[in-house]
C-alpha atoms as a PDB file:
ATOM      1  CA  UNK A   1       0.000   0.000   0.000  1.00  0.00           C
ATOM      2  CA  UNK A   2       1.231   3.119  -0.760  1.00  0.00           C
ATOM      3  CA  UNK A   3       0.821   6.552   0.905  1.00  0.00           C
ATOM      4  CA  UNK A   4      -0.007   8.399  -2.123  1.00  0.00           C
ATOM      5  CA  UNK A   5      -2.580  11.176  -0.645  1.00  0.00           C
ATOM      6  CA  UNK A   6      -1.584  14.741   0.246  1.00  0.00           C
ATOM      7  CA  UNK A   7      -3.383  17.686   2.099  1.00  0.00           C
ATOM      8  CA  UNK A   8      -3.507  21.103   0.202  1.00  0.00           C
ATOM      9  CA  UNK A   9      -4.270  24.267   1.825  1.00  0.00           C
ATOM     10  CA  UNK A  10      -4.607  27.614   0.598  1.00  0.00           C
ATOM     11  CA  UNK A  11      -6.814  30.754   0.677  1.00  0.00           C
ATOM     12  CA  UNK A  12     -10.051  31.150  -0.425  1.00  0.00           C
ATOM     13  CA  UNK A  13      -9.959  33.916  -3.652  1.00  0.00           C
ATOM     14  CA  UNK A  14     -12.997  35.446  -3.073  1.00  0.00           C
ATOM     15  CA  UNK A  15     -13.574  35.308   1.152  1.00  0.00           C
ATOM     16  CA  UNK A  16      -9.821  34.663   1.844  1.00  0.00           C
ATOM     17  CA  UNK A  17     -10.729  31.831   4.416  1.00  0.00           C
ATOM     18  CA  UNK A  18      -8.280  28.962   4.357  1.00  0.00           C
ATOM     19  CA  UNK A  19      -9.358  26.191   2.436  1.00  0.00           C
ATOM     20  CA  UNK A  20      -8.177  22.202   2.445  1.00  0.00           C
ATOM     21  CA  UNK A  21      -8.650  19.671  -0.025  1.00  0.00           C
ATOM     22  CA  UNK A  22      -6.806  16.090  -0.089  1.00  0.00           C
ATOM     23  CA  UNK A  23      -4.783  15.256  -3.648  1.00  0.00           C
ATOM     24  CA  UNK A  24      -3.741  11.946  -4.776  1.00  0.00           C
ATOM     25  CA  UNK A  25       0.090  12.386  -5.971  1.00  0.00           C
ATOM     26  CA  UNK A  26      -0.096   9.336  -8.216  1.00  0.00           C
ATOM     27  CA  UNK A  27      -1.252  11.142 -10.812  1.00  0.00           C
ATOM     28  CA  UNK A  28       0.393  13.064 -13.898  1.00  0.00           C
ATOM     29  CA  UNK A  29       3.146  15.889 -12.720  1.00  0.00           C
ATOM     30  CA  UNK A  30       0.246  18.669 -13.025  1.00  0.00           C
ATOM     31  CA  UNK A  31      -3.139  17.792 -11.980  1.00  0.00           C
ATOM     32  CA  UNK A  32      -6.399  19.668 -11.147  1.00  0.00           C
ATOM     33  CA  UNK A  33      -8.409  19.061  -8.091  1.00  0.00           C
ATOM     34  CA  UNK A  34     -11.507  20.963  -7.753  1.00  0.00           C
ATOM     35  CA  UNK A  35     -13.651  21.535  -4.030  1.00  0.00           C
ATOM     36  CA  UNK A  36     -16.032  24.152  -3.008  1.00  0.00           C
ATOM     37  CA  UNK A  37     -15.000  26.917  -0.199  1.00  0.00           C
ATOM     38  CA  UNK A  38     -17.115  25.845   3.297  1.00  0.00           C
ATOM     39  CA  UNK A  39     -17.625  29.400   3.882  1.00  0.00           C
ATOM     40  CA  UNK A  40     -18.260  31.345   0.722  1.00  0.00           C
ATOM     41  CA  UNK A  41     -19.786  28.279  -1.148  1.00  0.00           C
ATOM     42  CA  UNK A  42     -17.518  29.364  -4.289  1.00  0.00           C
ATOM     43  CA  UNK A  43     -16.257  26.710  -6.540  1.00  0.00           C
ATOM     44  CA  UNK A  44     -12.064  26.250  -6.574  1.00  0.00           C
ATOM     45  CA  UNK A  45      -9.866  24.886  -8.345  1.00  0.00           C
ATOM     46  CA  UNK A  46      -6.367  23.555  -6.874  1.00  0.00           C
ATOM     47  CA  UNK A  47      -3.708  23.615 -10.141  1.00  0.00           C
ATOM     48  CA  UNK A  48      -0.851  21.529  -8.397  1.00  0.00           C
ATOM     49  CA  UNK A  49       2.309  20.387  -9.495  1.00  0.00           C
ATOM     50  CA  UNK A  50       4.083  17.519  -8.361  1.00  0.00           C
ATOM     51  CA  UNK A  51       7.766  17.136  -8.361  1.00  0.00           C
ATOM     52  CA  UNK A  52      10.223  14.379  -7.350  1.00  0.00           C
ATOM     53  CA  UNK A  53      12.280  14.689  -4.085  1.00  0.00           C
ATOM     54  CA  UNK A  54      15.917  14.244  -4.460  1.00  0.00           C
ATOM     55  CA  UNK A  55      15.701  12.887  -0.609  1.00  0.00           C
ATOM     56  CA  UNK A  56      14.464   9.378  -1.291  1.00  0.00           C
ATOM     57  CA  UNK A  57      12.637   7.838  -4.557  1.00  0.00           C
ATOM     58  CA  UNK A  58       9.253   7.626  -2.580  1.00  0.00           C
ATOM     59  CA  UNK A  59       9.159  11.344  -1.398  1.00  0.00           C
ATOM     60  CA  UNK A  60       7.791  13.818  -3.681  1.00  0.00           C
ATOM     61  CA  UNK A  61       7.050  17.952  -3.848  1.00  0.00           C
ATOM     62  CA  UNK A  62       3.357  19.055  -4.063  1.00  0.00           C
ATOM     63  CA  UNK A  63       2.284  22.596  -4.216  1.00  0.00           C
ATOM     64  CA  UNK A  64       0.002  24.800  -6.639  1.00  0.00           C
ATOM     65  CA  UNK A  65      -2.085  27.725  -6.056  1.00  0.00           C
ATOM     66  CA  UNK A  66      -5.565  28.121  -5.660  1.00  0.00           C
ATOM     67  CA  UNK A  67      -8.230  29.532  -8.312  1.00  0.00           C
ATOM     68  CA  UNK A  68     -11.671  30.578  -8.247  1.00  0.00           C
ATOM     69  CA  UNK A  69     -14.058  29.365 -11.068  1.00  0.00           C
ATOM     70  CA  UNK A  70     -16.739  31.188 -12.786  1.00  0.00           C
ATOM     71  CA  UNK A  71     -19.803  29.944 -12.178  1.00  0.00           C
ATOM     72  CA  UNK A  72     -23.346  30.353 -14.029  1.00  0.00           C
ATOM     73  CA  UNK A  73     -26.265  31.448 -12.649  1.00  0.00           C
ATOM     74  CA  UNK A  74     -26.975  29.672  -9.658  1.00  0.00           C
ATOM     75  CA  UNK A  75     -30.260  28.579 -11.205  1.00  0.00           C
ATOM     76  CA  UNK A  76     -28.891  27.286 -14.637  1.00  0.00           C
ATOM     77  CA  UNK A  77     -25.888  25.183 -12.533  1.00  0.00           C
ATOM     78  CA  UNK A  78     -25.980  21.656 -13.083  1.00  0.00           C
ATOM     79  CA  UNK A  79     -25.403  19.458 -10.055  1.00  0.00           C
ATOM     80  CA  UNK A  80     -23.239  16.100 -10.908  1.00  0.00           C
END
């Protein structure tokens, strides 16, 4: 079993409360991860990129930033 999931935390772009959201690092060098802000209800987007640690083969960087997606009207959004 590997340990391949990460916490991210950032600010919230629109409130500026901090906001978490957990990443699996198995995945390609840049991934997307998208969550909602608990406070502000805004949809985010975490762009993160993932790098290799030069410390052991099993380590690896993860860090990003934190974006704010337009949304549509709240009555023409589509719920998956």
């Amino acid at each position: 079993m590997s340990n391949n999931l990460v916490a991210l935390s950032g600010s919230c772009p629109n409130c500026g409360e901090q906001v978490f959201a957990f990443v699996k690092t198995d995945k390609s060098i840049r991934a997307s991860h998208r969550a909602e802000c608990h406070v502000c209800e805004c949809l985010l987007e975490y762009r993160t990129k993932i790098e290799k640690s030069l410390s052991g083969p099993r380590r690896n960087w993860v860090y990003g930033r934190v974006y704010l997606l337009k949304q549509g009207h709240p009555r023409k959004r589509k719920w998956i």
